[in-house]
Every structure is written in C-alpha cells, then in structure tokens.
Protein backbone atom coordinates (compact mmCIF):
# COMPACT_ATOMS: atom_id res chain seq x y z
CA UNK A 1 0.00 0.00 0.00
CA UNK A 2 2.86 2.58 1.09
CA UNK A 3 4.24 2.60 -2.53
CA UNK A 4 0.94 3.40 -3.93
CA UNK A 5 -1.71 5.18 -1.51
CA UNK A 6 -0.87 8.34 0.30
CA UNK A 7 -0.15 8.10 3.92
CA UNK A 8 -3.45 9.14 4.81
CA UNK A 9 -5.23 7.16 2.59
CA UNK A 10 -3.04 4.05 4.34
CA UNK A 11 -3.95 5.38 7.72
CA UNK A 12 -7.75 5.20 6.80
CA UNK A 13 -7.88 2.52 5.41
CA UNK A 14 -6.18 0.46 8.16
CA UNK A 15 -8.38 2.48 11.10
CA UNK A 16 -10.58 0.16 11.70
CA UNK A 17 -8.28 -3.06 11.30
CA UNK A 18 -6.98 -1.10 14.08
CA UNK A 19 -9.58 -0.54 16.02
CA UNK A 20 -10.27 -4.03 15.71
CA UNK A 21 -7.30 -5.48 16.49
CA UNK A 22 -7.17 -3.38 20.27
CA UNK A 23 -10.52 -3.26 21.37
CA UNK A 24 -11.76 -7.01 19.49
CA UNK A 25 -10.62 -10.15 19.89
CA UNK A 26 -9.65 -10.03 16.07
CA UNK A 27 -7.94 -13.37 13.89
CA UNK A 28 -5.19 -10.94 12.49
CA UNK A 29 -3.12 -13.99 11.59
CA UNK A 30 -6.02 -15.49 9.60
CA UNK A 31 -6.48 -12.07 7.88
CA UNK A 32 -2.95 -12.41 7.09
CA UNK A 33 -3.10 -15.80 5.59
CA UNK A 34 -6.08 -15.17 3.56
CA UNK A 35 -3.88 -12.07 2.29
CA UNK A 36 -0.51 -15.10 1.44
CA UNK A 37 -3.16 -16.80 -0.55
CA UNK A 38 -4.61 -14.05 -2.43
CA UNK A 39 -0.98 -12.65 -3.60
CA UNK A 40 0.35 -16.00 -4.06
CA UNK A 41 -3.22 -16.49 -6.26
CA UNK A 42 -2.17 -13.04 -8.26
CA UNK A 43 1.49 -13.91 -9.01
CA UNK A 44 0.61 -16.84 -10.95
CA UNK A 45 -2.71 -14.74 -12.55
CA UNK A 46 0.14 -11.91 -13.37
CA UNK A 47 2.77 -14.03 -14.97
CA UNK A 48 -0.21 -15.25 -17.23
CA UNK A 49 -0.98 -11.99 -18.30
CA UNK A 50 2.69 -11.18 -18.67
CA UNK A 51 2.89 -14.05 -21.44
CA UNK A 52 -0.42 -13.07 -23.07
CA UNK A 53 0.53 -9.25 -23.38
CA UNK A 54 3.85 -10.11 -24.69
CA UNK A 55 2.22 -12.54 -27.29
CA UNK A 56 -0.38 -9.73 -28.04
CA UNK A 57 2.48 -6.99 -28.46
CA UNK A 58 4.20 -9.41 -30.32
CA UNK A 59 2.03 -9.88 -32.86
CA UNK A 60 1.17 -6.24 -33.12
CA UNK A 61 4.57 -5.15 -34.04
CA UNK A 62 5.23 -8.05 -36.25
CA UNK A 63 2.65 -6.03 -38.39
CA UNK A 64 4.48 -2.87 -38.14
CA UNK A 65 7.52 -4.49 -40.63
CA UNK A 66 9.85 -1.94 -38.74
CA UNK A 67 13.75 -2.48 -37.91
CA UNK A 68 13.26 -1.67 -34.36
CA UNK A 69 10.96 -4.55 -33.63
CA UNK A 70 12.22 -5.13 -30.29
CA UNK A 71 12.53 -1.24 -29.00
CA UNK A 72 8.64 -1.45 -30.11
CA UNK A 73 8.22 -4.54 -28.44
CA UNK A 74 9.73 -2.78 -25.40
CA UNK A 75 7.61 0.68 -25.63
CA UNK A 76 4.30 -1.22 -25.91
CA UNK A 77 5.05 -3.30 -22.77
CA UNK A 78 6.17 -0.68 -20.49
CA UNK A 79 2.97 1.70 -21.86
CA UNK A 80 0.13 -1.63 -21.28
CA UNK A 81 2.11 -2.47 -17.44
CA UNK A 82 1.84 1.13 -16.83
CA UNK A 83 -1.55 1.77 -18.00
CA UNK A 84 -2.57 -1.72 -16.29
CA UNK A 85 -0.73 -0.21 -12.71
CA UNK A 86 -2.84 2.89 -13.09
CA UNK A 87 -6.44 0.92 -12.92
CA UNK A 88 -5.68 -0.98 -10.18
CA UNK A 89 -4.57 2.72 -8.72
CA UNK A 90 -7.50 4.11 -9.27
CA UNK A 91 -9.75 1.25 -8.21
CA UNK A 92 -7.61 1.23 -4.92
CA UNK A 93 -8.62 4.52 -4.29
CA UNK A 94 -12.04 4.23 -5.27
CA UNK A 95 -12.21 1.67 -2.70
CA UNK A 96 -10.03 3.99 -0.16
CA UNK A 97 -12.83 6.89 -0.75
CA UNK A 98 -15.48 4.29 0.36
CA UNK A 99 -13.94 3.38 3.59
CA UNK A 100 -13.88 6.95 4.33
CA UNK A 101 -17.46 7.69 3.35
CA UNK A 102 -18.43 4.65 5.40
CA UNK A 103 -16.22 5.91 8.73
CA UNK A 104 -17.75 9.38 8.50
CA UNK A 105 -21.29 7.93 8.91
C-alpha cells in the first residue's frame, strides 16, 4: 500500500483493522493468511498476463515491418504495465474513498 496510496489514505484505510485489532478479539493472523493466498493467487494470474501481453504486443509489431521490432516490443510493454498499474490505482482509491465515506457515517 505505502508505494501506492498516500499516507493518509493508508492510515484510513487500516483504522478500523486497528480498532479491531485493540478493542476485538480479532484473527489478524487469519487475515494475514487469507492475504498469502490471495498474492500467491495473483502472481501466478500476473505471470499469465505477462505471457499473453507479450504474445499480443508481439504480434502487433510483427505487423508494423519496422527495424526496431524489439525497441517497439519494449515501448508497448512498459505503456500496457503502466496503463494496467494505473487501474488498479484508481480502483484502490475508489475503494479507499469508500472506507472513508463509510467511517464518516
């Protein structure tokens, strides 16, 4: 999160984990594990898409008959990751904003 949300958006999101966690008798170790799974889940969905973008830009600049096939190759990549990092940004924010909306009820 610290690479990607601000530091307040960090510190609301985890309020109430925090909350939780002091005044509950809250599983934080099962939250935690559920967490292992889901990121071990995503590294094998994200080397898939890493094969199917590079077969997609591959193909793409194959058309393109150019001597700089694999600068293209290159550009195209680091534009789609970018692009890709900047949804799942904005949809962590989105998500951030809704925590917020909910706390101030």
């Amino acid at each position: 999160m610290k690479g990607t949300l601000t530091i307040n958006d960090v510190k609301q999101t985890l309020h109430l984990l925090n909350s939780k966690i002091t005044e509950e008798d809250f599983d934080l170790q099962q939250l935690y594990s559920s967490y292992l799974k889901l990121t071990e889940a995503n590294t094998e969905t994200f080397k898939k898409d890493v094969v199917n973008h590079e077969e997609e830009v591959n193909q793409l600049v194959s058309k393109l008959q150019d001597g700089h096939e694999d600068y293209l190759k290159q550009l195209l990549l680091v534009a789609v990751f970018t692009n890709m990092s900047n949804f799942y940004r904005r949809a962590a924010e989105r998500i951030v904003d809704e925590i917020g909306r909910k706390e101030t009820e």
